[in-house]
PDB file of N, CA and C in Angstrom:
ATOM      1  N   UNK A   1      95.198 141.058 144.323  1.00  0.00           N
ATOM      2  CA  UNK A   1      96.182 141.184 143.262  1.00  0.00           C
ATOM      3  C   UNK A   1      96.789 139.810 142.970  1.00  0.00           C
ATOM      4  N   UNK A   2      96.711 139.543 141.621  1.00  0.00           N
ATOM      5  CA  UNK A   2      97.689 138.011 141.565  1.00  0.00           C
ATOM      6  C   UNK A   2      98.823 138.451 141.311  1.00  0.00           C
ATOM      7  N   UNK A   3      99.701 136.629 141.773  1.00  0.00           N
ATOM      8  CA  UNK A   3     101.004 136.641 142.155  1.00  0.00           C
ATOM      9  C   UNK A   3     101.327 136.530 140.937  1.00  0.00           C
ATOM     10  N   UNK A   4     102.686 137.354 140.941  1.00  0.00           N
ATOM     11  CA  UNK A   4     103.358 137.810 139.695  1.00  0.00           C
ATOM     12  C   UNK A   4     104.806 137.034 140.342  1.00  0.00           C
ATOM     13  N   UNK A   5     106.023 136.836 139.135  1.00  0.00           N
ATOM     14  CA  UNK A   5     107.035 136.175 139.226  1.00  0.00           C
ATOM     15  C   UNK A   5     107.819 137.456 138.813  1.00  0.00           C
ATOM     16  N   UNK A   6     107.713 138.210 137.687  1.00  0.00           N
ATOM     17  CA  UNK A   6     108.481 139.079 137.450  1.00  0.00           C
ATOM     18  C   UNK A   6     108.157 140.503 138.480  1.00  0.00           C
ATOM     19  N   UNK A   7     109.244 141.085 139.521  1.00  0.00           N
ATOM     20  CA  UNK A   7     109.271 142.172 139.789  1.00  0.00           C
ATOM     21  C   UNK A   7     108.878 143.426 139.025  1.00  0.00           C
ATOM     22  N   UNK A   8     107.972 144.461 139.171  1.00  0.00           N
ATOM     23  CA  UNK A   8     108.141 145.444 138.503  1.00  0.00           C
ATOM     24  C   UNK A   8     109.613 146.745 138.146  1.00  0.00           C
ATOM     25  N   UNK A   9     109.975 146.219 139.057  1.00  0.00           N
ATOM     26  CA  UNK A   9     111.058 146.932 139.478  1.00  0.00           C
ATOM     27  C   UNK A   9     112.252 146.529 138.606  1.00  0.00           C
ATOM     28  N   UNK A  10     112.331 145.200 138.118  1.00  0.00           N
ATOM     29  CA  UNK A  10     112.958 144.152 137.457  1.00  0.00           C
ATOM     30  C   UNK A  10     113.025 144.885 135.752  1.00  0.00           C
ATOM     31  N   UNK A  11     112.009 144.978 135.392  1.00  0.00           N
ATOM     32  CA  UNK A  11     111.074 145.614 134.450  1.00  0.00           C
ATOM     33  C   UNK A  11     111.568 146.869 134.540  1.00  0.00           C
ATOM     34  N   UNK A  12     111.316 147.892 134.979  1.00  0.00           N
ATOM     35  CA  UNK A  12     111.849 148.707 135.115  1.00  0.00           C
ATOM     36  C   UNK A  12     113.068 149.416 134.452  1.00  0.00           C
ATOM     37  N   UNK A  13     114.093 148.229 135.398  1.00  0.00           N
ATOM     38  CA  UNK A  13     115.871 148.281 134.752  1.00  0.00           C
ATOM     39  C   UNK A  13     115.715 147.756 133.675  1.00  0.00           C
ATOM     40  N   UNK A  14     114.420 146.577 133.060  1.00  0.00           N
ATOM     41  CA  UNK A  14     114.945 146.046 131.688  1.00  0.00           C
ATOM     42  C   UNK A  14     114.739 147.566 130.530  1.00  0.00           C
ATOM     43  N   UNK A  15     113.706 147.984 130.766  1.00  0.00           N
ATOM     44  CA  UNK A  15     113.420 149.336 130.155  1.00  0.00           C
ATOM     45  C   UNK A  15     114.373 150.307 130.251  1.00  0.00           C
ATOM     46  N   UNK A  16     114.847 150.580 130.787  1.00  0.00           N
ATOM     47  CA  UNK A  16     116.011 151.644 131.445  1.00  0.00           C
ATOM     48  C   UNK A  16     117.247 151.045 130.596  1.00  0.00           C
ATOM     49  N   UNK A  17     118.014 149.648 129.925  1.00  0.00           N
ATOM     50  CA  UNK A  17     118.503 148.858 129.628  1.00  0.00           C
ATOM     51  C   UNK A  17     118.526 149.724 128.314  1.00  0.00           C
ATOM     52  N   UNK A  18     117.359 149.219 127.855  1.00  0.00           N
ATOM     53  CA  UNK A  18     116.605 149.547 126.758  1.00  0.00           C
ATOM     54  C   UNK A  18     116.963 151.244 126.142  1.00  0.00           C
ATOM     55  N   UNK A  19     116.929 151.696 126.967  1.00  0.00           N
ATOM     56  CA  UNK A  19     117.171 153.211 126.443  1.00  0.00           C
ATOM     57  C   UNK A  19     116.194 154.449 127.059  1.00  0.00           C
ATOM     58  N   UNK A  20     115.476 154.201 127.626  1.00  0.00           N
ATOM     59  CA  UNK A  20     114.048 155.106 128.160  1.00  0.00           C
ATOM     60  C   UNK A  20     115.072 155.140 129.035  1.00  0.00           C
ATOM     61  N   UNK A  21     114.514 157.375 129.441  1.00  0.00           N
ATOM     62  CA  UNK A  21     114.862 157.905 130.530  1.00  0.00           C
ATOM     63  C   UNK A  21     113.827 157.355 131.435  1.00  0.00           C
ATOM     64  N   UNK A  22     112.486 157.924 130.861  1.00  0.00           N
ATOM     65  CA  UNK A  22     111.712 157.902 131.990  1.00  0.00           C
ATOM     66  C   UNK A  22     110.912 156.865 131.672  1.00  0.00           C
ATOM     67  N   UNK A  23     110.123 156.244 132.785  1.00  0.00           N
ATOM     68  CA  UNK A  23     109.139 154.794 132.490  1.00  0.00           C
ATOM     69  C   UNK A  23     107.920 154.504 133.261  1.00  0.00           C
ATOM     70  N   UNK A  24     106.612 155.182 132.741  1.00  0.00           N
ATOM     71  CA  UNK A  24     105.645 155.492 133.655  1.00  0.00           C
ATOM     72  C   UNK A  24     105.264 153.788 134.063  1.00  0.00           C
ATOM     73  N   UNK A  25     104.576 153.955 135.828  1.00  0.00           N
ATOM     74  CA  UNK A  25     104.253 152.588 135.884  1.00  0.00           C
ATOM     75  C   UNK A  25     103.414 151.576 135.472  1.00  0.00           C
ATOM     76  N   UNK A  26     102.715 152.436 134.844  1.00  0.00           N
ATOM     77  CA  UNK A  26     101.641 151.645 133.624  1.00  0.00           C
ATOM     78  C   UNK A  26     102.401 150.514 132.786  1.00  0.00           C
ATOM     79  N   UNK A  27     102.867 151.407 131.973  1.00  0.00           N
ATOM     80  CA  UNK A  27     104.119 150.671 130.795  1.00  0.00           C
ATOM     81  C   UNK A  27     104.465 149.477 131.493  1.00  0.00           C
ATOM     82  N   UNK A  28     105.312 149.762 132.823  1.00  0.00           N
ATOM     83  CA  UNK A  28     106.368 149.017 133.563  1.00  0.00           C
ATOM     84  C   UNK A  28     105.316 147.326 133.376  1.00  0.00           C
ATOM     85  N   UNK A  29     104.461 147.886 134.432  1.00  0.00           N
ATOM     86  CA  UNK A  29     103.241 146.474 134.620  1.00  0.00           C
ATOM     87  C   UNK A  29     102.919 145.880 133.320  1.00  0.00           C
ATOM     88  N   UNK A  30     103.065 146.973 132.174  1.00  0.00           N
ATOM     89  CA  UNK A  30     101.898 146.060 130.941  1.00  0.00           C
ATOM     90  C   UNK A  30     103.396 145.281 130.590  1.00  0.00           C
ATOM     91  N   UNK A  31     104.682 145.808 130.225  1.00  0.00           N
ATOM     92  CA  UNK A  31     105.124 144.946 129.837  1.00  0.00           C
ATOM     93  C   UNK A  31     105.808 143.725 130.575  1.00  0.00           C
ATOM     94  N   UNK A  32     105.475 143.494 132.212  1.00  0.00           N
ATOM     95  CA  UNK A  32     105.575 142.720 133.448  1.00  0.00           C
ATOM     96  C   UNK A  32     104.587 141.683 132.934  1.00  0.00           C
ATOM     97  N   UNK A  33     103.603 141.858 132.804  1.00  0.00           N
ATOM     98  CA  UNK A  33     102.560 141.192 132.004  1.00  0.00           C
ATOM     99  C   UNK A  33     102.524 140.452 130.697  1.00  0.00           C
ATOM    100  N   UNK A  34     102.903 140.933 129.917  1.00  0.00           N
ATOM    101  CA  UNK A  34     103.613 140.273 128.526  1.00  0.00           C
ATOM    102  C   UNK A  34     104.478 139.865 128.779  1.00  0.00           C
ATOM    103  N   UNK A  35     105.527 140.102 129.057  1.00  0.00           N
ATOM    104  CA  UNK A  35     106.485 139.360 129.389  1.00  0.00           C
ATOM    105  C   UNK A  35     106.316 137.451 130.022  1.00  0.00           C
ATOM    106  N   UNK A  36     105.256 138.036 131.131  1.00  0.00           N
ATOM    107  CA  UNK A  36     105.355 136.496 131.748  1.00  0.00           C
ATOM    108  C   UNK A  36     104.347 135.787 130.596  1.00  0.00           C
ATOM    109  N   UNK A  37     103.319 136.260 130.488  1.00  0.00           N
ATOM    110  CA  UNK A  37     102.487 135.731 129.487  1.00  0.00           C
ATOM    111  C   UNK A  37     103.080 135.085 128.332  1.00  0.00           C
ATOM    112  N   UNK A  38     104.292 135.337 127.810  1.00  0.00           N
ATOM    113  CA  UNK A  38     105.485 134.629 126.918  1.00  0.00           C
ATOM    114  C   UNK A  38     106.276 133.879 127.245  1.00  0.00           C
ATOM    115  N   UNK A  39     106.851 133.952 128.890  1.00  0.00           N
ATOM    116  CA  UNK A  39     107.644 133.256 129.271  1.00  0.00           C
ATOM    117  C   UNK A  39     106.984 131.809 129.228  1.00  0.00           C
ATOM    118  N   UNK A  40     105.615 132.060 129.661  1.00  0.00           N
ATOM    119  CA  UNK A  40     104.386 130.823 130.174  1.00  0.00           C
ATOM    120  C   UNK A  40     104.157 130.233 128.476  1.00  0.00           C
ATOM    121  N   UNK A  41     104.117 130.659 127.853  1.00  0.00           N
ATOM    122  CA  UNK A  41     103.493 129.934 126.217  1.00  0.00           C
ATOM    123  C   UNK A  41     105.201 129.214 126.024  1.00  0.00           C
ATOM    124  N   UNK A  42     106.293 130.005 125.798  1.00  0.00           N
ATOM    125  CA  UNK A  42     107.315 129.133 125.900  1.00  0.00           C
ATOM    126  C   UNK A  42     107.771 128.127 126.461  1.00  0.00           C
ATOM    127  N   UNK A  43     106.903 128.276 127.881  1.00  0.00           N
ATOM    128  CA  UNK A  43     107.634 127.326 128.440  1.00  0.00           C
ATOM    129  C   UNK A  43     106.845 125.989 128.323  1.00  0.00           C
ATOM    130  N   UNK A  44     105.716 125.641 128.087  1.00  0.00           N
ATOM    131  CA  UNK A  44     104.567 124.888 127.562  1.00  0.00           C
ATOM    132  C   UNK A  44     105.576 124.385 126.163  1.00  0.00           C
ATOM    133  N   UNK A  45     105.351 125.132 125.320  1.00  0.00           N
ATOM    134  CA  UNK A  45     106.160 124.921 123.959  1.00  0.00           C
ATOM    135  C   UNK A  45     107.165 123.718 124.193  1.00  0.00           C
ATOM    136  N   UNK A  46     108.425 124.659 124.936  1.00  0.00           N
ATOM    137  CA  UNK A  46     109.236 123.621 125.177  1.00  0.00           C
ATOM    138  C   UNK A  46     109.497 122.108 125.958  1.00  0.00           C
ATOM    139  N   UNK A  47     108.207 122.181 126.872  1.00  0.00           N
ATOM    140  CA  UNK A  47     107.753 121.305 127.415  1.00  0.00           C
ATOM    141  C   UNK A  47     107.492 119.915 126.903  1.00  0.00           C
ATOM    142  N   UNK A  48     106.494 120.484 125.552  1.00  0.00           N
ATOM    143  CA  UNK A  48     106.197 119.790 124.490  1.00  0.00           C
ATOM    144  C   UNK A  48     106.856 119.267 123.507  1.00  0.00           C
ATOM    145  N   UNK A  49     107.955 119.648 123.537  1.00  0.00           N
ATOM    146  CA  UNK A  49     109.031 119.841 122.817  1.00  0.00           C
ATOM    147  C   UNK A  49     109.979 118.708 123.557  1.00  0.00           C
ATOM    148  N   UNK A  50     109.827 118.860 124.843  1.00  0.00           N
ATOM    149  CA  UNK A  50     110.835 117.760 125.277  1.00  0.00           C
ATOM    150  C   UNK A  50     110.538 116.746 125.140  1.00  0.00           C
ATOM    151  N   UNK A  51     109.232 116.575 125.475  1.00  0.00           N
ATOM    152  CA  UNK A  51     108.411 115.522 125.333  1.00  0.00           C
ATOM    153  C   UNK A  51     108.088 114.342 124.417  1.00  0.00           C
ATOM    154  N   UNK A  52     108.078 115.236 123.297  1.00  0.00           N
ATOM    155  CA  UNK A  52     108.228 114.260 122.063  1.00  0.00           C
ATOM    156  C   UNK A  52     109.306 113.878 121.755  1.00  0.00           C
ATOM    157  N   UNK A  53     110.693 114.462 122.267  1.00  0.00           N
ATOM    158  CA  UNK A  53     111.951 113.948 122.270  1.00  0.00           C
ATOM    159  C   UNK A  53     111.887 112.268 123.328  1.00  0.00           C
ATOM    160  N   UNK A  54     111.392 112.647 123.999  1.00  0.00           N
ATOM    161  CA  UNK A  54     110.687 111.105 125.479  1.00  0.00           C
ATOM    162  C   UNK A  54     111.882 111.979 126.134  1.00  0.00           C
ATOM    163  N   UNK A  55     112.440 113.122 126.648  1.00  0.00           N
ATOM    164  CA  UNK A  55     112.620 113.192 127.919  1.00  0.00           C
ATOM    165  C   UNK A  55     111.866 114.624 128.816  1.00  0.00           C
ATOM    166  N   UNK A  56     112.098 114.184 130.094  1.00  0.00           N
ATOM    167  CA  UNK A  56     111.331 114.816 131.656  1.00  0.00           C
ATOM    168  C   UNK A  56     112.194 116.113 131.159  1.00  0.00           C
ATOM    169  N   UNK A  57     113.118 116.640 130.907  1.00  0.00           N
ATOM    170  CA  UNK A  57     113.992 117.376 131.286  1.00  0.00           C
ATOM    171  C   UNK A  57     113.964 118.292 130.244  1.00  0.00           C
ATOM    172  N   UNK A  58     113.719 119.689 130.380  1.00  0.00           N
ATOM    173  CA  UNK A  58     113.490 120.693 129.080  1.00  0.00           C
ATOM    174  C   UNK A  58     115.249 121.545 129.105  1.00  0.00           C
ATOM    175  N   UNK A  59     115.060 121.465 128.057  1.00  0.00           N
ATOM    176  CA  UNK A  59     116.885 121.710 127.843  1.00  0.00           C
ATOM    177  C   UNK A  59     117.082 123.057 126.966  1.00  0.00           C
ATOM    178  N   UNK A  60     118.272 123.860 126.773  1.00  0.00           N
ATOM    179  CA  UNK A  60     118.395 124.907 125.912  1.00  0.00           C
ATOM    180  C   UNK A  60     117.378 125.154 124.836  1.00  0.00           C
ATOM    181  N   UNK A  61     117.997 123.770 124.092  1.00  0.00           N
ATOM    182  CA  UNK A  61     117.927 124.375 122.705  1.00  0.00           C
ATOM    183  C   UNK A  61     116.321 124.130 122.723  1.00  0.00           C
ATOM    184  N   UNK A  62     115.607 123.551 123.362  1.00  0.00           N
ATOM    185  CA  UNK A  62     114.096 123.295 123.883  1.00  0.00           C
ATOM    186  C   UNK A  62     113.014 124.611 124.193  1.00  0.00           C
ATOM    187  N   UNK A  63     113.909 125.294 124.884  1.00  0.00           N
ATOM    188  CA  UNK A  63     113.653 127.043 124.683  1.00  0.00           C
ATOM    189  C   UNK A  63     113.443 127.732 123.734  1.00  0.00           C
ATOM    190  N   UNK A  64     115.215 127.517 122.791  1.00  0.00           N
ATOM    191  CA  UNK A  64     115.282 128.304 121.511  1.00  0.00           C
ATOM    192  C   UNK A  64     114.722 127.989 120.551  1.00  0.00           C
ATOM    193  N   UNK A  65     114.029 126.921 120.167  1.00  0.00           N
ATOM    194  CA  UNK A  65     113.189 126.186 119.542  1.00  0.00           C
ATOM    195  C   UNK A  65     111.687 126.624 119.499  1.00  0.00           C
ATOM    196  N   UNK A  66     111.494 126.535 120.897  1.00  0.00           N
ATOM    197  CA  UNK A  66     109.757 127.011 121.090  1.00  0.00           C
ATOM    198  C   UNK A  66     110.020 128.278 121.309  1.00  0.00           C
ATOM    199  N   UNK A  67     111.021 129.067 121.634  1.00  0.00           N
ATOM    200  CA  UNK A  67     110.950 130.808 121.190  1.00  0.00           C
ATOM    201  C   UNK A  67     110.486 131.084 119.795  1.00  0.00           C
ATOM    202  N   UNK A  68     111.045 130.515 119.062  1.00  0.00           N
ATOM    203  CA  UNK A  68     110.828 130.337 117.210  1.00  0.00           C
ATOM    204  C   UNK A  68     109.524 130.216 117.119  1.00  0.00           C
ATOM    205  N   UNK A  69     109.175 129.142 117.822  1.00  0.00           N
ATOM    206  CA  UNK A  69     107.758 128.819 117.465  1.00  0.00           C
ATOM    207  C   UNK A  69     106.901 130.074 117.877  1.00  0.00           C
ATOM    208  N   UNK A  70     106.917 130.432 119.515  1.00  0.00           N
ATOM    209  CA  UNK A  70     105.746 130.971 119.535  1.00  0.00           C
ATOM    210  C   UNK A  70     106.172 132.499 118.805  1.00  0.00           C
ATOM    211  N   UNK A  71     107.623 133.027 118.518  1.00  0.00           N
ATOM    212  CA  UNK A  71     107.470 134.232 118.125  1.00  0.00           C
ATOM    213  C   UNK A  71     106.616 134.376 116.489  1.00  0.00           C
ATOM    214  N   UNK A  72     106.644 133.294 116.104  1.00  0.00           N
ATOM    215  CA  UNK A  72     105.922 133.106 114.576  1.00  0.00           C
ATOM    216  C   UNK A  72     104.525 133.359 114.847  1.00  0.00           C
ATOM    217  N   UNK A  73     103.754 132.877 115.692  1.00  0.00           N
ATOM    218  CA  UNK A  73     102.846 133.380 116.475  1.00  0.00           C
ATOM    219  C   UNK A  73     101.840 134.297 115.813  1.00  0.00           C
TER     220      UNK A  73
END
């Protein structure tokens, strides 16, 4: 099994958050899965993003920026 960063369980409460009574564990994993799979393109984004600014250091608005981007996607 590969190593995952997001808990399923984590997932779970975000769904539960969300409004669902119930949350089969299928769901839970696929969207454990998307989730990081977005976190990972964002965080590249913003990476890139810092970068062409010339600094090491990825900052807020570096996030909210490449969120934009990849949600255009």
């Amino acid at each position: 099994m590969a190593e995952t960063e997001i808990s399923t369980a984590a997932v779970h409460r975000l769904i539960k958050k969300g409004g669902a009574g119930r949350i089969g564990d299928d769901a839970a994993e696929e969207l454990r899965k998307v989730v990081e799979e977005v976190a990972v393109r964002v965080g590249k984004e913003a990476l890139e993003l810092a970068t062409h600014a010339g600094r090491k250091t990825v900052r807020a608005e570096d996030i909210r920026l490449a969120v934009k981007r990849v949600w255009k996607e």
